[in-house]
N, C-alpha and C. Protein backbone atom coordinates (compact mmCIF):
# COMPACT_ATOMS: atom_id res chain seq x y z
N UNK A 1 12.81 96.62 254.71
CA UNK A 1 13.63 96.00 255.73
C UNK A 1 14.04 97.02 256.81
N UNK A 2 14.03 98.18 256.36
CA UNK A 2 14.95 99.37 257.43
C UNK A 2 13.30 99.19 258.39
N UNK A 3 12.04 99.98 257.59
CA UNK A 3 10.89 100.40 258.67
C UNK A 3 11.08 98.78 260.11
N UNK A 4 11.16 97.49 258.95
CA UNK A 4 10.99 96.70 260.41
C UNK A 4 12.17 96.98 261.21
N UNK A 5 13.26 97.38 260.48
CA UNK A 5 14.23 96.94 262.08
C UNK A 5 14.01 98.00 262.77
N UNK A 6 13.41 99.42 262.71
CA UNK A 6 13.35 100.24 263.49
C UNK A 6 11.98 100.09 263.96
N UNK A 7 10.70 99.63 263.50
CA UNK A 7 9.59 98.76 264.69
C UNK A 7 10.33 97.83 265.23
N UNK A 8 10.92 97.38 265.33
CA UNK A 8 11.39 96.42 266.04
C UNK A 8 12.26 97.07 267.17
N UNK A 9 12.89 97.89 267.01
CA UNK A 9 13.94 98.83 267.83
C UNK A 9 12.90 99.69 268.50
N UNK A 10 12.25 100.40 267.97
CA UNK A 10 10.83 101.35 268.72
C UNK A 10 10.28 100.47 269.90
N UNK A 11 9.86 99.05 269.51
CA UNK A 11 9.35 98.29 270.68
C UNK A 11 10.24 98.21 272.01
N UNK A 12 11.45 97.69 271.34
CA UNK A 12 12.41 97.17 272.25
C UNK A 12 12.79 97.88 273.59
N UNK A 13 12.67 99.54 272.88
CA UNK A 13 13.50 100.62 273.88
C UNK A 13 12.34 100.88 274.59
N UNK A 14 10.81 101.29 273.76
CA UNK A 14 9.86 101.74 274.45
C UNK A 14 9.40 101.06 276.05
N UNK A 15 9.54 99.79 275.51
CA UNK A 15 9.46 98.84 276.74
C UNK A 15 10.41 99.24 277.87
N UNK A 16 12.05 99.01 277.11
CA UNK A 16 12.91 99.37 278.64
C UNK A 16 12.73 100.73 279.21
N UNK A 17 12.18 101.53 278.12
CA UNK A 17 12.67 102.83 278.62
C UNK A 17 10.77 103.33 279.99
N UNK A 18 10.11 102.31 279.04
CA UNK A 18 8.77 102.69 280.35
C UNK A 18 9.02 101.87 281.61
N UNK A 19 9.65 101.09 281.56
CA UNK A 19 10.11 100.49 282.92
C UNK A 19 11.29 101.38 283.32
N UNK A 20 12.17 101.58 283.07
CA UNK A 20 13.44 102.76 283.10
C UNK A 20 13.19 104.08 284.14
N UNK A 21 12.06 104.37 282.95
CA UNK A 21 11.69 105.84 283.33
C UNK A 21 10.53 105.41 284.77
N UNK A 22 9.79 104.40 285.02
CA UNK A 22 9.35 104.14 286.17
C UNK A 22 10.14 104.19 287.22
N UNK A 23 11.42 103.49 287.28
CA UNK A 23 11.96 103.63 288.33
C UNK A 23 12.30 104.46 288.60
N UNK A 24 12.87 105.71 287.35
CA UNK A 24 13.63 107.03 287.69
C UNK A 24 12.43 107.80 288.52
N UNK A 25 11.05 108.05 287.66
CA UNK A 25 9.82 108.44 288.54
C UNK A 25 10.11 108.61 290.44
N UNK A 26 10.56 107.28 291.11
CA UNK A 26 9.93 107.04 292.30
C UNK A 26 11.33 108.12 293.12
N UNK A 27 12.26 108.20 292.14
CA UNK A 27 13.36 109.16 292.52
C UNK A 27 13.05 110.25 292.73
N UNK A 28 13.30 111.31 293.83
CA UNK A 28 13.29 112.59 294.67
C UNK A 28 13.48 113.75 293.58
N UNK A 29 12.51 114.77 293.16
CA UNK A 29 12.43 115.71 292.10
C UNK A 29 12.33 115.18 290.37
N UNK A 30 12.34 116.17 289.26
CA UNK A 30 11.82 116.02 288.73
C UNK A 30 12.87 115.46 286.99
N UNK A 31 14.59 115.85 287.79
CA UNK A 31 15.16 115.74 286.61
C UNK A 31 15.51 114.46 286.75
N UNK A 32 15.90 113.65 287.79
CA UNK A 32 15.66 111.76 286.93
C UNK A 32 15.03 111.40 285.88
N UNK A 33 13.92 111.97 286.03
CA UNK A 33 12.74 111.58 284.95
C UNK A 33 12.88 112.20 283.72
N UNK A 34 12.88 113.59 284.07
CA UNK A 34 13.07 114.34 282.93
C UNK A 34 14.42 113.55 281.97
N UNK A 35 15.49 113.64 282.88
CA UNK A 35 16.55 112.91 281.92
C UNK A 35 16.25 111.45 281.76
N UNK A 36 15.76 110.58 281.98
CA UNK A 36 15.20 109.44 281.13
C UNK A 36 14.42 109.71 280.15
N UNK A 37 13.70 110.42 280.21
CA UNK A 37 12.60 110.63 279.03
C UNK A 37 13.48 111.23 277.58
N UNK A 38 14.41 112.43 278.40
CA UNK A 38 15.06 113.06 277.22
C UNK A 38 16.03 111.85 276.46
N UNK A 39 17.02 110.84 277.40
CA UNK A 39 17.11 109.96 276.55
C UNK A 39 16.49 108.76 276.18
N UNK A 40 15.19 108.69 276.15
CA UNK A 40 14.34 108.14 275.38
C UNK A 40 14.45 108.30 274.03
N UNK A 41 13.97 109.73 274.10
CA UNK A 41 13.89 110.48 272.89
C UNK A 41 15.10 110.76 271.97
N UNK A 42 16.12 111.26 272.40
CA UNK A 42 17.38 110.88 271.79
C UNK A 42 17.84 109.42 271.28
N UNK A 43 17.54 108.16 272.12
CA UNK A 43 17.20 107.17 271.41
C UNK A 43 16.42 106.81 270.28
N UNK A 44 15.47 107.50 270.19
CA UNK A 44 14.46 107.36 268.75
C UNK A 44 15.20 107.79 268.04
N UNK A 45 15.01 109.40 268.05
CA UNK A 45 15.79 109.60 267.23
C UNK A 45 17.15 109.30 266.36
N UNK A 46 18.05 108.46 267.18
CA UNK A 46 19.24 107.94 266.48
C UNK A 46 18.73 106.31 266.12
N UNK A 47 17.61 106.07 266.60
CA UNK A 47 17.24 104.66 265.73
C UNK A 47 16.59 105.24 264.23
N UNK A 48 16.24 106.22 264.52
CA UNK A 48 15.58 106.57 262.92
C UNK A 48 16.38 106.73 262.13
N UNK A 49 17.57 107.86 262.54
CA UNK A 49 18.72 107.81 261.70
C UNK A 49 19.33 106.82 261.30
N UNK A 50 19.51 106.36 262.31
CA UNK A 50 20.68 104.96 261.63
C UNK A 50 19.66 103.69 261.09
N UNK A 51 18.92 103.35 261.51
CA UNK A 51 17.59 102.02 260.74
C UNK A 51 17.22 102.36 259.98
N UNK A 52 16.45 103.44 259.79
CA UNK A 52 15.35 103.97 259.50
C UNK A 52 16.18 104.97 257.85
N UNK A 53 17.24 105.48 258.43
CA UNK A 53 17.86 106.47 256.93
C UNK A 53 17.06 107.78 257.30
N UNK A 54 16.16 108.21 258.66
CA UNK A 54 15.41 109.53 258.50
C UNK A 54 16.41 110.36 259.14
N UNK A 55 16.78 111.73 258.82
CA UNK A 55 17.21 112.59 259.35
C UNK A 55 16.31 113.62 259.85
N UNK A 56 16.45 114.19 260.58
CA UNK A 56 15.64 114.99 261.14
C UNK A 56 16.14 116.75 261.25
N UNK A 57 14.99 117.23 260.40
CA UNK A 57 16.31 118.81 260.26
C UNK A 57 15.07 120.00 260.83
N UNK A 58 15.81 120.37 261.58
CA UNK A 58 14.30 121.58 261.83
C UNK A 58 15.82 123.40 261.33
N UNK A 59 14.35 123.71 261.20
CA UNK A 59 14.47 125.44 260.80
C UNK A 59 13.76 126.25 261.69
N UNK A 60 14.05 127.48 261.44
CA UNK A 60 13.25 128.41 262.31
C UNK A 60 13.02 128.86 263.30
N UNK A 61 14.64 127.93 264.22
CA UNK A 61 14.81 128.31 265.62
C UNK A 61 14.63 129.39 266.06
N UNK A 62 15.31 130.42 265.25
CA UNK A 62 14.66 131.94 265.72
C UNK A 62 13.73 132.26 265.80
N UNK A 63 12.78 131.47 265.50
CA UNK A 63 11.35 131.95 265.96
C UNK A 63 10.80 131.41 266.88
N UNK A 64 11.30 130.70 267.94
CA UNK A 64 10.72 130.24 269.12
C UNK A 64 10.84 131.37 270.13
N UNK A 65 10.11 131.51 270.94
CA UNK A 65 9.93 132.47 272.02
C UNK A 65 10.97 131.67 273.24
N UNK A 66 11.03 133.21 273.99
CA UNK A 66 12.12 132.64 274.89
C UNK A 66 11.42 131.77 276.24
N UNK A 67 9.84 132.28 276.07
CA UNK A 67 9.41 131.61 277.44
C UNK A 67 8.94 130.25 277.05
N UNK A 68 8.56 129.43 277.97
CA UNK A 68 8.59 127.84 277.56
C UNK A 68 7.17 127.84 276.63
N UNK A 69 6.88 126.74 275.74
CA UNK A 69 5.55 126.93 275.17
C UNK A 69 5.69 125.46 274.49
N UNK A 70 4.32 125.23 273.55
CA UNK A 70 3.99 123.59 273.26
C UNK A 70 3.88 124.18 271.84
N UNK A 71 4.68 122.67 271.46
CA UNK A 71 4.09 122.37 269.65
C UNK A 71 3.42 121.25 269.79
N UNK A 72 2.26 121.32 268.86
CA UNK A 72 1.20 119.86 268.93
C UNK A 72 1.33 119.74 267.38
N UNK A 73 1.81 119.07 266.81
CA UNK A 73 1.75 118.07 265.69
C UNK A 73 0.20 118.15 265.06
N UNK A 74 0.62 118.61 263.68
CA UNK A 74 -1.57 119.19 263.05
C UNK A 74 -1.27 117.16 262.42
N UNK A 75 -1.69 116.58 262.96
CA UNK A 75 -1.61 114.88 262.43
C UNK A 75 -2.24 114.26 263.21
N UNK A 76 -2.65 113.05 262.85
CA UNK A 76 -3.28 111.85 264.23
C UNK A 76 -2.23 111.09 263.91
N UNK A 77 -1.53 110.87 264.93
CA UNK A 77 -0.47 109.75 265.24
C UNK A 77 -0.87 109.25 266.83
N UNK A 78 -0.55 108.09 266.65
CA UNK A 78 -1.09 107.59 268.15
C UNK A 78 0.05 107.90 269.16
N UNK A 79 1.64 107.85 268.11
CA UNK A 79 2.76 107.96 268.78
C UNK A 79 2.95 110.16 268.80
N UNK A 80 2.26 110.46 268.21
CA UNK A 80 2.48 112.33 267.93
C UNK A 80 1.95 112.73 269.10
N UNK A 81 1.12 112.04 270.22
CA UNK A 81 0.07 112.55 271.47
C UNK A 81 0.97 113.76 271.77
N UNK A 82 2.20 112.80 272.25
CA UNK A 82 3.23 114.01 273.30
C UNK A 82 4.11 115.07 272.61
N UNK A 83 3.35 116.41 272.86
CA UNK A 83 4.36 117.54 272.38
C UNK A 83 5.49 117.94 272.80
N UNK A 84 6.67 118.38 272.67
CA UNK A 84 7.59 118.99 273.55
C UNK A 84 7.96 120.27 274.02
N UNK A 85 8.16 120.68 275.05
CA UNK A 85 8.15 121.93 275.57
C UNK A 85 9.56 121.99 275.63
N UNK A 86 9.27 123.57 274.55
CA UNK A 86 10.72 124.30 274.28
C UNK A 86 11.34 125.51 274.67
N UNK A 87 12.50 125.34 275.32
CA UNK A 87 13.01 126.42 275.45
C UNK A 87 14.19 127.32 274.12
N UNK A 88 14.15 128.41 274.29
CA UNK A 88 15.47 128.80 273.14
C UNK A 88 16.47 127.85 273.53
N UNK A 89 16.74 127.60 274.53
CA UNK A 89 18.48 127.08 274.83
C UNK A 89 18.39 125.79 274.70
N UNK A 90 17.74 125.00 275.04
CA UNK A 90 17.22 123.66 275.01
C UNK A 90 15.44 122.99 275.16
N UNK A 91 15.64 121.62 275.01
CA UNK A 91 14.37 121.27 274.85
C UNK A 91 13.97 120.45 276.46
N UNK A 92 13.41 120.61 277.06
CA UNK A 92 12.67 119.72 277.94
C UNK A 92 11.76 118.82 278.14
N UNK A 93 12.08 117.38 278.11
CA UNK A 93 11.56 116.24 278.01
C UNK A 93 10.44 116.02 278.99
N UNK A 94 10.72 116.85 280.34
CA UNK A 94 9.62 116.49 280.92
C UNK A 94 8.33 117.06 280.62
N UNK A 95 8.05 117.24 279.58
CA UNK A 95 6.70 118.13 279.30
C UNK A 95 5.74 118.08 279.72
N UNK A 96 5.25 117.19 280.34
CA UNK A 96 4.00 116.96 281.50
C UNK A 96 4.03 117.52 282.56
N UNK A 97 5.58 117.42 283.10
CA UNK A 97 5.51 118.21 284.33
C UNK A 97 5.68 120.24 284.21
N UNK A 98 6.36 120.28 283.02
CA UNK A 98 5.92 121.71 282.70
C UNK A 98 4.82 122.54 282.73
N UNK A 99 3.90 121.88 282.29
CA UNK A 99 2.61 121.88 281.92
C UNK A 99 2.18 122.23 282.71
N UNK A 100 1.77 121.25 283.71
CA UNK A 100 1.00 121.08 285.19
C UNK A 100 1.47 122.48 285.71
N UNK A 101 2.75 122.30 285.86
CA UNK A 101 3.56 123.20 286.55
C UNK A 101 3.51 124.81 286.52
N UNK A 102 3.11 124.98 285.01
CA UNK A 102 3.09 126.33 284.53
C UNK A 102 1.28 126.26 285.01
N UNK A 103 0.13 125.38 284.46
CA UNK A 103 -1.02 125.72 284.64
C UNK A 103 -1.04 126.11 286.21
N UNK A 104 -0.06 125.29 287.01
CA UNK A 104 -0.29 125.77 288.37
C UNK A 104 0.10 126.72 288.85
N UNK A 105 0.77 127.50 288.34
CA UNK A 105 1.26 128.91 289.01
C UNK A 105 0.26 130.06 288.21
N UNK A 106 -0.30 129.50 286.65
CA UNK A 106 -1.28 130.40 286.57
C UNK A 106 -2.54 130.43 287.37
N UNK A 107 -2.95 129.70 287.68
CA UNK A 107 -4.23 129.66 288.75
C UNK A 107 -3.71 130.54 289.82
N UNK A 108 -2.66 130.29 290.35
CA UNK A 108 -2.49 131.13 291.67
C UNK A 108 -2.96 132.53 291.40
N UNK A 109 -2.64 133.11 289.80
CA UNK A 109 -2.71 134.77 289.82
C UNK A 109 -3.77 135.33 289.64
């Protein structure tokens, strides 16, 4: 009963939040978006907790580097595609635009 109400909750938000995060998109720079996406994701996550009973515990913060970088999930999940780009101090949701962003200033050098 918990997995459906949280498919059921996964659908619900995914939907508002891709229309959501569309509109934030057409908004001037990059943190509209970024902050829709991040509470996207903060949304999952507290549907898992509370529907779902999953807690989510990570370790090993000290071992992240201070410059930004990607974790990719060793799994096939259709929902695992998107990695997140981490900083020590916080996490950044917009990870696509990091990406781009960082590949593009490496080309310049």
């Amino acid at each position: 009963m918990r997995a459906a109400a949280f498919f059921v909750a996964y659908w619900i938000t995914t939907l508002f939040f891709a229309i959501f995060c569309l509109l934030l998109a057409a908004l001037p720079g990059k943190r509209p978006l970024g902050w829709g996406l991040w509470l996207y994701g903060s949304t999952q996550v507290a549907a898992l907790r509370y529907l779902a009973g999953v807690r989510i515990d990570v370790r090993g913060q000290e071992n992240i580097p201070d410059e930004p970088c990607v974790f990719g999930a060793k799994h096939q999940s259709w929902g695992g595609m998107a990695s997140s780009c981490w900083r020590r101090s916080s996490i950044s949701a917009s990870w696509l635009g990091t990406i781009c962003t960082n590949s593009r200033s490496s080309d310049r050098s």
